[in-house]
C-alpha atoms as a PDB file:
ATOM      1  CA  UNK A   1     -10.941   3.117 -17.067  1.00  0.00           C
ATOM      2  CA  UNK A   2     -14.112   0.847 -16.829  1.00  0.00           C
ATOM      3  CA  UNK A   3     -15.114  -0.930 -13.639  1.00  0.00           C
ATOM      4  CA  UNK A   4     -15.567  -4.652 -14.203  1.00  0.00           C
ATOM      5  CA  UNK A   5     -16.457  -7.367 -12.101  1.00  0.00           C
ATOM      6  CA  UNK A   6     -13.831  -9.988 -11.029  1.00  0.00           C
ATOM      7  CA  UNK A   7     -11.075 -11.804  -8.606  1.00  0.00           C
ATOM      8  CA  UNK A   8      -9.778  -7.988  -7.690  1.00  0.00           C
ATOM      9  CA  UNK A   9      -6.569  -9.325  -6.281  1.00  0.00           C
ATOM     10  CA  UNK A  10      -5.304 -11.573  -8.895  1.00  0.00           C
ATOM     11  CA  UNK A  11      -5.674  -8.450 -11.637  1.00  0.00           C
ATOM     12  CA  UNK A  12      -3.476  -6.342  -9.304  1.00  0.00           C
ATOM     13  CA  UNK A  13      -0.908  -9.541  -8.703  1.00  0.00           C
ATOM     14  CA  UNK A  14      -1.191  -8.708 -12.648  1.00  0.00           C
ATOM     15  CA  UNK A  15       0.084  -5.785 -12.553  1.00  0.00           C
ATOM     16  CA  UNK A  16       2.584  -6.319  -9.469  1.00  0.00           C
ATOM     17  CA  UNK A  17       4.127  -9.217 -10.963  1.00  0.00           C
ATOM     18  CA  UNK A  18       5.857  -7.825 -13.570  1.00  0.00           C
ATOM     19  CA  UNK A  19       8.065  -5.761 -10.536  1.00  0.00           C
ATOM     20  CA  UNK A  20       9.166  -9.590 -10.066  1.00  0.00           C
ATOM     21  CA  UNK A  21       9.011 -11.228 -13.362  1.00  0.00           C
ATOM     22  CA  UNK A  22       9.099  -8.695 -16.154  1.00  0.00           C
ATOM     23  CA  UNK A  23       6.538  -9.960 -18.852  1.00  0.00           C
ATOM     24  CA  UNK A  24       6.480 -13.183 -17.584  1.00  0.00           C
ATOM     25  CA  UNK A  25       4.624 -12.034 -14.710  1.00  0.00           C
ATOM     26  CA  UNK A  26       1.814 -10.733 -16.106  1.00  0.00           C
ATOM     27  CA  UNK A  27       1.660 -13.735 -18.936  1.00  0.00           C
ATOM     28  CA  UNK A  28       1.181 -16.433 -16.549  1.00  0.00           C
ATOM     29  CA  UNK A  29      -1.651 -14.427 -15.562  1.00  0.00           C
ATOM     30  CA  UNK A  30      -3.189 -14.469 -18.456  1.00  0.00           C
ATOM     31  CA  UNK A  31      -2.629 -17.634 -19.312  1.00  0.00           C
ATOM     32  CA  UNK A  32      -3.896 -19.615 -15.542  1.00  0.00           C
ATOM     33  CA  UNK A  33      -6.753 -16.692 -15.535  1.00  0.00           C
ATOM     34  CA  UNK A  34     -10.425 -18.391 -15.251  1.00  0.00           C
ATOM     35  CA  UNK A  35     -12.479 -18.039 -19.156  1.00  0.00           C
ATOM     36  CA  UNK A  36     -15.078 -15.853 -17.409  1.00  0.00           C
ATOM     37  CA  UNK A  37     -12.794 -13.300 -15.234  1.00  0.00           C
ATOM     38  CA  UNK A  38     -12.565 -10.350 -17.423  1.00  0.00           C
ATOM     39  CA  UNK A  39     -11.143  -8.204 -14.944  1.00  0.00           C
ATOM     40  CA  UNK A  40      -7.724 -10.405 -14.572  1.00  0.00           C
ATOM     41  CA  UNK A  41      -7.611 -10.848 -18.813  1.00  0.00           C
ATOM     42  CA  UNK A  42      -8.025  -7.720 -19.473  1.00  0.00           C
ATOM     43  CA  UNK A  43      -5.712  -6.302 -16.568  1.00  0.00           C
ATOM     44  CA  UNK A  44      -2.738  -8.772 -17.227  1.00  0.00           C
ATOM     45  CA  UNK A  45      -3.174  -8.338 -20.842  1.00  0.00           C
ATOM     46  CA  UNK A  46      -2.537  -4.838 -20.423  1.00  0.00           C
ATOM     47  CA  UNK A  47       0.124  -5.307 -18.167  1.00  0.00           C
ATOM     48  CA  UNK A  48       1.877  -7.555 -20.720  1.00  0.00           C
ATOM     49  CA  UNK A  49       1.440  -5.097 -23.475  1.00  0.00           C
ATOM     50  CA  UNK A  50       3.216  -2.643 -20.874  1.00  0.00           C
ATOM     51  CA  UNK A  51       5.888  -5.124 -19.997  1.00  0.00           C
ATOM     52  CA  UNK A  52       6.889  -5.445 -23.785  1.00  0.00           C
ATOM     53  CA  UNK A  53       6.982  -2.174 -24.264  1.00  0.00           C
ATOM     54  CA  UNK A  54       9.293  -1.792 -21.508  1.00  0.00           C
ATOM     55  CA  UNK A  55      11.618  -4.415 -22.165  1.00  0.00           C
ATOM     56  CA  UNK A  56      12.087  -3.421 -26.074  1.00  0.00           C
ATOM     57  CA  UNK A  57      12.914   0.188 -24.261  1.00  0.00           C
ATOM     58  CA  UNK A  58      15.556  -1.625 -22.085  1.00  0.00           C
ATOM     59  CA  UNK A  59      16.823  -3.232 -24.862  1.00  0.00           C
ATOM     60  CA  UNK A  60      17.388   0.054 -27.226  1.00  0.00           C
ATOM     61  CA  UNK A  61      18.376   1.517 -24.124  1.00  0.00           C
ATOM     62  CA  UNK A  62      21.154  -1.125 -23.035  1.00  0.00           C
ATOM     63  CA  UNK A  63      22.437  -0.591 -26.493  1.00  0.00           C
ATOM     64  CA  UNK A  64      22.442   2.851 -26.123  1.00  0.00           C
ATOM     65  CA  UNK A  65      25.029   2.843 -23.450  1.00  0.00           C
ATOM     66  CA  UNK A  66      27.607   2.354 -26.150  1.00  0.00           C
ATOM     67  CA  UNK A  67      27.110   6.353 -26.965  1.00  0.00           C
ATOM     68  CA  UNK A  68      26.708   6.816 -23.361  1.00  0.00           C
ATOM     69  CA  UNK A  69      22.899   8.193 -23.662  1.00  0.00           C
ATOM     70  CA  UNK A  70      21.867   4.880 -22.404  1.00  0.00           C
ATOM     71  CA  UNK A  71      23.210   5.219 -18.745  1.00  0.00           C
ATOM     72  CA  UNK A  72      20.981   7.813 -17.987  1.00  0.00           C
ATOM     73  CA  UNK A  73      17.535   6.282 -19.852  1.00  0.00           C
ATOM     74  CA  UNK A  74      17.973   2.845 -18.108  1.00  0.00           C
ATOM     75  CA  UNK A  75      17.169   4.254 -14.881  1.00  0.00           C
ATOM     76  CA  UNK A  76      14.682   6.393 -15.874  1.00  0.00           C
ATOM     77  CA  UNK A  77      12.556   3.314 -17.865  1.00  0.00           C
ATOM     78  CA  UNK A  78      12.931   1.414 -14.713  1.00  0.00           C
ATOM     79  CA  UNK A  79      12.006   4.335 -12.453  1.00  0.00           C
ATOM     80  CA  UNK A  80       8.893   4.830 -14.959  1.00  0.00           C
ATOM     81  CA  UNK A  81       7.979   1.205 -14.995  1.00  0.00           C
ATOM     82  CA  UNK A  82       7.981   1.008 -10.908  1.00  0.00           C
ATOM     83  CA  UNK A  83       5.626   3.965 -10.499  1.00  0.00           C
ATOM     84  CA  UNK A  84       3.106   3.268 -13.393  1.00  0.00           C
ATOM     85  CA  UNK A  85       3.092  -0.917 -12.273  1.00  0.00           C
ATOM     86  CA  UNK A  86       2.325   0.761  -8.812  1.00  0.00           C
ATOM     87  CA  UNK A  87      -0.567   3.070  -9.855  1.00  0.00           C
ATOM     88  CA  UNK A  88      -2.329  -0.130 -11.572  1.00  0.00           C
ATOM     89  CA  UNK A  89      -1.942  -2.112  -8.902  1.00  0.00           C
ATOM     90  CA  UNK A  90      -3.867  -0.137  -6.673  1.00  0.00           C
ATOM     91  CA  UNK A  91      -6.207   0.486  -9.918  1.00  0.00           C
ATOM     92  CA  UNK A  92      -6.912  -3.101 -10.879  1.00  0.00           C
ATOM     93  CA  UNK A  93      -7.240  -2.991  -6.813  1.00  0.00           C
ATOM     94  CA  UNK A  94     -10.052  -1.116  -6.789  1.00  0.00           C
ATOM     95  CA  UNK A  95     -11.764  -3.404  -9.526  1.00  0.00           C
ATOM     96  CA  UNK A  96     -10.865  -1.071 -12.893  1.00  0.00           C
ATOM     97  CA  UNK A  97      -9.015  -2.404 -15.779  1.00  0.00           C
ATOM     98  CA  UNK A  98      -6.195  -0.013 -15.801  1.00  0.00           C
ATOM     99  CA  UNK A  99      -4.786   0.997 -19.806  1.00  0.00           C
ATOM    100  CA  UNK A 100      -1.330   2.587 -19.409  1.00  0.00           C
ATOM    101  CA  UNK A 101      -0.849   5.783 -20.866  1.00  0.00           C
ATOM    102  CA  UNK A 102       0.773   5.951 -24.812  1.00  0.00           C
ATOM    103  CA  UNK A 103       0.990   1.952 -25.181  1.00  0.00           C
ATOM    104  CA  UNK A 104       0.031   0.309 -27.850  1.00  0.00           C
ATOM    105  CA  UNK A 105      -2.517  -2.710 -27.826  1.00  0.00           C
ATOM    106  CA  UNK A 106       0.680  -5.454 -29.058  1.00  0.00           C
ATOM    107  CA  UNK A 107      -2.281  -8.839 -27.839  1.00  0.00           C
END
């Protein structure tokens, strides 16, 4: 995690927004976020690389409910996505650009 100067409360609203909007959240961000605030691209682009992650889980998941395995992985991916979203909030908070752990660079 590197420290990087920048509007420290729009790269946690980043983060947090996804609780709210899914991917949307965090691609609004990136899209209204100032050329020259590093901190906010690089936080919400995280956070949207998270966010698809997620919602291609929920998806395989939802479909997994047919074989009943499902039931029990929706809650967990949701229960997953709250805590991590939480922990780079306060990260991207603090002014670090927060990667979260085993995803994939998608953007």
């Amino acid at each position: 995690m590197e420290t990087v100067a920048g509007d420290t409360t729009l790269a946690a609203l980043s983060h947090a927004s996804a609780l709210v909007a899914s991917f949307l959240g965090p691609l609004l961000f990136l899209i209204l976020a100032d050329d020259d605030d590093e901190l906010v691209k690089q936080n919400a682009k995280n956070s949207l690389n998270f966010q698809l992650i997620v919602f291609i889980a929920m998806v395989v998941s939802a479909l997994l409910t047919v074989v009943l395995v499902g039931f029990l992985l929706l809650p967990l991916i949701r229960l997953i996505d709250l805590v991590l979203v939480l922990i780079a909030t306060l990260k991207a908070n603090d002014g670090q650009v927060y990667s979260y752990p085993y995803t994939p660079d998608l953007l």
